[in-house]
C-alpha atoms as a PDB file:
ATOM      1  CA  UNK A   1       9.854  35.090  10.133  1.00  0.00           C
ATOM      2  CA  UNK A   2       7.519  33.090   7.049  1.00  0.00           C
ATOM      3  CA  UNK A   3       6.940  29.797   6.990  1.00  0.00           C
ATOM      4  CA  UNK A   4       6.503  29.938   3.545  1.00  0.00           C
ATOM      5  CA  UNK A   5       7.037  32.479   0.700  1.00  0.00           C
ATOM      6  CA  UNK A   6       7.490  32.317  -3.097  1.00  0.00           C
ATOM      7  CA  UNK A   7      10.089  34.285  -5.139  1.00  0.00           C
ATOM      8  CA  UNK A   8       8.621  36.798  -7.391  1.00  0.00           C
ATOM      9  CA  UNK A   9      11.557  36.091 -10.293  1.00  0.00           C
ATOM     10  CA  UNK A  10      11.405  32.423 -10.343  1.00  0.00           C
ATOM     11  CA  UNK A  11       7.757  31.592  -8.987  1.00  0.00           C
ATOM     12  CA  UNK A  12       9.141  28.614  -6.744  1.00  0.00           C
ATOM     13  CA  UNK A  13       7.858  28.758  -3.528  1.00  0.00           C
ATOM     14  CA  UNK A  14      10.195  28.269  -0.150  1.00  0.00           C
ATOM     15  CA  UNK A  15       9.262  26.577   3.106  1.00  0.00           C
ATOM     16  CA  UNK A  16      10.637  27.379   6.664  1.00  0.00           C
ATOM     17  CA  UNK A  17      12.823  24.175   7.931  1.00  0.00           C
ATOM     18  CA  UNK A  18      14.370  24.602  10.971  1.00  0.00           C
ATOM     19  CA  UNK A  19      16.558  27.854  10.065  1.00  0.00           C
ATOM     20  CA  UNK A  20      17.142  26.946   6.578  1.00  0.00           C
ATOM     21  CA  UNK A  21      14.267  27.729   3.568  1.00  0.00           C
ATOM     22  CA  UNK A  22      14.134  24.939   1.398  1.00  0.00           C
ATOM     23  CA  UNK A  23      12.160  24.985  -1.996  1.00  0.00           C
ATOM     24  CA  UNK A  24       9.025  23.334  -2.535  1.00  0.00           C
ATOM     25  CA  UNK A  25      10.170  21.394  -5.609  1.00  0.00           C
ATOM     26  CA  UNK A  26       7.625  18.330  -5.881  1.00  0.00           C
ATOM     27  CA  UNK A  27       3.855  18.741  -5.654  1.00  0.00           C
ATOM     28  CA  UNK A  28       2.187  18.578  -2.484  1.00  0.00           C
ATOM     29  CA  UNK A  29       0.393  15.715  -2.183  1.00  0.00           C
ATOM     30  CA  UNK A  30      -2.818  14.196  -0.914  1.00  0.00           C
ATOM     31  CA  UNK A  31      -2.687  12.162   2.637  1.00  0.00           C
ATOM     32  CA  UNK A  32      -3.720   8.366   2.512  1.00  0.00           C
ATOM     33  CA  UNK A  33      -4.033   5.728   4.917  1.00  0.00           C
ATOM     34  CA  UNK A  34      -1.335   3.333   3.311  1.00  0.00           C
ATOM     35  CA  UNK A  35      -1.694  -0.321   4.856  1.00  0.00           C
ATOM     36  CA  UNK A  36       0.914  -3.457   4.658  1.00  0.00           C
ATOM     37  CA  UNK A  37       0.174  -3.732   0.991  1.00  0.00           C
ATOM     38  CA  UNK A  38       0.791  -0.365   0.045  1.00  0.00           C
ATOM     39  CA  UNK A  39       4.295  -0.962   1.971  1.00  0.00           C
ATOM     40  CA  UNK A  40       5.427  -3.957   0.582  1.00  0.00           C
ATOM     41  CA  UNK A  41       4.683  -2.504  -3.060  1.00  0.00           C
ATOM     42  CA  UNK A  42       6.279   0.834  -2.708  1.00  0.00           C
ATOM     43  CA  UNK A  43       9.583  -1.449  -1.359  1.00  0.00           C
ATOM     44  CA  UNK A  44       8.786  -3.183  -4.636  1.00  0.00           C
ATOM     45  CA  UNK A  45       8.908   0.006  -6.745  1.00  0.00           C
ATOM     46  CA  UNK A  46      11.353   1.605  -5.054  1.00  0.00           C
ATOM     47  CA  UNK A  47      13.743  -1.713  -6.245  1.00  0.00           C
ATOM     48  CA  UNK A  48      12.426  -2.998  -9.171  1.00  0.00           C
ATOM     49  CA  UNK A  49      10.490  -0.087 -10.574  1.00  0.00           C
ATOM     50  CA  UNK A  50      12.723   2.737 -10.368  1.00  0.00           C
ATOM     51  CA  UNK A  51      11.029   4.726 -13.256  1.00  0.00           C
ATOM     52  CA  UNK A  52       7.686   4.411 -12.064  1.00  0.00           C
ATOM     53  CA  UNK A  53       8.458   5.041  -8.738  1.00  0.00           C
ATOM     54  CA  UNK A  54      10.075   8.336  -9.493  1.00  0.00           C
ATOM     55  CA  UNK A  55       7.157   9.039 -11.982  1.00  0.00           C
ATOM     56  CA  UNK A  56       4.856   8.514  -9.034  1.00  0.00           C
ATOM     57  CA  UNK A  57       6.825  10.631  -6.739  1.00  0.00           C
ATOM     58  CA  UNK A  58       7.139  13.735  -9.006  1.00  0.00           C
ATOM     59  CA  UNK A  59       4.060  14.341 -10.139  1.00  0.00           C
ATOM     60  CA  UNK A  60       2.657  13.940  -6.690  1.00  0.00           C
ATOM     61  CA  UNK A  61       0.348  10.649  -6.967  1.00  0.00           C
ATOM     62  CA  UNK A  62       2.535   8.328  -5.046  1.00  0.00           C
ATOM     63  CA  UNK A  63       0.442   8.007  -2.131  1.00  0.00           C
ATOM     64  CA  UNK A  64      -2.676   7.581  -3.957  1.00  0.00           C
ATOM     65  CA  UNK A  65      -1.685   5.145  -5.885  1.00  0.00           C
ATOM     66  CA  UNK A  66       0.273   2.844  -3.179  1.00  0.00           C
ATOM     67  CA  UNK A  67      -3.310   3.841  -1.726  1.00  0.00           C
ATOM     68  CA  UNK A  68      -5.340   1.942  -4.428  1.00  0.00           C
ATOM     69  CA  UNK A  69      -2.781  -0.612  -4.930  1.00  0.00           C
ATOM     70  CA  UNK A  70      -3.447  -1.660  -0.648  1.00  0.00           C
ATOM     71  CA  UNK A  71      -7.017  -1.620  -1.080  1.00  0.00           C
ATOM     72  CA  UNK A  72      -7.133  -3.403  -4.188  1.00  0.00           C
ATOM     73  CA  UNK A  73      -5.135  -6.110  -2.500  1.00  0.00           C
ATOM     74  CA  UNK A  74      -6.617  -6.556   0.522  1.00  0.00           C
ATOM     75  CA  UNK A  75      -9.849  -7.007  -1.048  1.00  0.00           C
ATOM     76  CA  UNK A  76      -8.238  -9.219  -3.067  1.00  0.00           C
ATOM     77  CA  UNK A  77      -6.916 -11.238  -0.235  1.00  0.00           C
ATOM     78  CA  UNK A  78     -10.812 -11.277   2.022  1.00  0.00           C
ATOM     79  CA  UNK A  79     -12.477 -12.598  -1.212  1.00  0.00           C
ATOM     80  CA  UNK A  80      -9.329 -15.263  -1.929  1.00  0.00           C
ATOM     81  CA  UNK A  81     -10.020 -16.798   1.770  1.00  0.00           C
ATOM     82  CA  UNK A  82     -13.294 -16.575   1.655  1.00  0.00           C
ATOM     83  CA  UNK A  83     -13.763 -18.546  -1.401  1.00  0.00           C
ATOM     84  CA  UNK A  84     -10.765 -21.310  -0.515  1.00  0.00           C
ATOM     85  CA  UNK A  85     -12.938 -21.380   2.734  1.00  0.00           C
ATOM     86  CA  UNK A  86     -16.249 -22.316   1.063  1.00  0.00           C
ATOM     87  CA  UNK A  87     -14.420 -24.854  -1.515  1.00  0.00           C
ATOM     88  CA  UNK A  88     -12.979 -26.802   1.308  1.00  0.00           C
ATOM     89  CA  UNK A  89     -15.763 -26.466   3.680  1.00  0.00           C
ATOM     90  CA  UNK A  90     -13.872 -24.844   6.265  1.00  0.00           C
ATOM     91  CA  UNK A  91     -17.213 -23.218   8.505  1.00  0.00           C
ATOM     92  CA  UNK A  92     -18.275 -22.473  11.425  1.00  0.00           C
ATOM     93  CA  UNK A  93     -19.262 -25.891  12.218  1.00  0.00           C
ATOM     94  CA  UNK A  94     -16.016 -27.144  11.501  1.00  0.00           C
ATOM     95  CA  UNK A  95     -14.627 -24.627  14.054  1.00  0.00           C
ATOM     96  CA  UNK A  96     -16.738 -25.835  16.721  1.00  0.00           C
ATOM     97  CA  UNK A  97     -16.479 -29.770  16.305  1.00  0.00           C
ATOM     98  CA  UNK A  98     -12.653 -29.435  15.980  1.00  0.00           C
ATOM     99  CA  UNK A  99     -10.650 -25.813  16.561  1.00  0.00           C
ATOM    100  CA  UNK A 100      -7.177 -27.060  15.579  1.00  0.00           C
ATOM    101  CA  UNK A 101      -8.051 -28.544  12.424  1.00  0.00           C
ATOM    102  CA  UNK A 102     -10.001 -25.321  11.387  1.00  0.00           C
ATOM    103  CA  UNK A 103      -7.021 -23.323  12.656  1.00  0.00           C
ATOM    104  CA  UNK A 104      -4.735 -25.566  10.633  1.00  0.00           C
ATOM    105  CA  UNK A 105      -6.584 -25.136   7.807  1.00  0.00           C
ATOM    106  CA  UNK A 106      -7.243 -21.547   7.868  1.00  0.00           C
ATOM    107  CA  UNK A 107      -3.680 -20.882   8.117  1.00  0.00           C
ATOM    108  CA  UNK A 108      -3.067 -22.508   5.404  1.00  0.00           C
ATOM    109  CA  UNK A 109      -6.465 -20.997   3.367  1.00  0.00           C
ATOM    110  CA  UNK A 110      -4.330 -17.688   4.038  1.00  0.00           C
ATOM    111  CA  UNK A 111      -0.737 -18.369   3.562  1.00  0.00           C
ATOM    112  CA  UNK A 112      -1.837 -19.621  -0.120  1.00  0.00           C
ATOM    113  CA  UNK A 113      -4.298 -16.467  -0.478  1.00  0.00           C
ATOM    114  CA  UNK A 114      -0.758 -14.539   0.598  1.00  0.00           C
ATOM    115  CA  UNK A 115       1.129 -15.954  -2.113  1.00  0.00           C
ATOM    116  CA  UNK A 116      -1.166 -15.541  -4.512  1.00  0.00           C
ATOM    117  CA  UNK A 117      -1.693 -11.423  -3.818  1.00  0.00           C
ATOM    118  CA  UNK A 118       1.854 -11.258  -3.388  1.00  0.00           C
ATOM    119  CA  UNK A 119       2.255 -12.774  -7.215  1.00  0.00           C
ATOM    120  CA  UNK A 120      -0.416 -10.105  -8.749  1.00  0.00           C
ATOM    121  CA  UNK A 121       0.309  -6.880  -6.634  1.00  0.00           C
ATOM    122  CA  UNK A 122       4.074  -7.128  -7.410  1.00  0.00           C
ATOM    123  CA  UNK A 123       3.972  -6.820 -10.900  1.00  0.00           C
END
């Protein structure tokens, strides 16, 4: 038996699953590494964005762009603690002289740099 053919009259092509041929109706699509970010915003989508999500879908960008949209953010998110970290002089020195205060502080550096990604990316 084929895995796969493609019907000559209507040019849509069929795919073996399990003993059923189903028909390869959206475009295949390329495979990305899709982190927390991308998760959390294609939950958004898929709620608030209905349209867009089903744009996505059917013309076979979704993961790309749930792709760009977790990279974007998480780049976002290094460079937001990064620069709360060097505004409140939260270092390396800090982290030596007293651990739980940096570790307070840190947390909190990251819950607000949270917050704040969360507030662009889910838009």
């Amino acid at each position: 038996m084929k895995e796969h053919y493609i019907n000559e009259k209507t040019g849509i092509g069929y795919t073996l699953r399990g003993d059923y041929y189903l028909p390869d109706l959206l475009p295949a699509e390329e495979e990305h590494e899709i982190g927390i970010w991308g998760q959390r915003y294609l939950r958004f989508i898929k709620k608030h964005r209905k349209i867009l999500y089903t744009n996505l879908l059917t013309s076979g960008v979704l993961n790309k762009h749930l792709a760009e949209a977790d990279t974007r953010a998480q780049t976002m998110l290094n460079d937001l603690i990064k620069k709360f970290a060097e505004q409140e002089g939260v270092n390396e020195v800090l982290k030596e002289q007293n651990q739980m205060e940096w570790v307070g502080k840190m947390n909190n550096i990251r819950n607000r740099a949270v917050e704040i990604v969360l507030d662009e990316i889910m838009k």
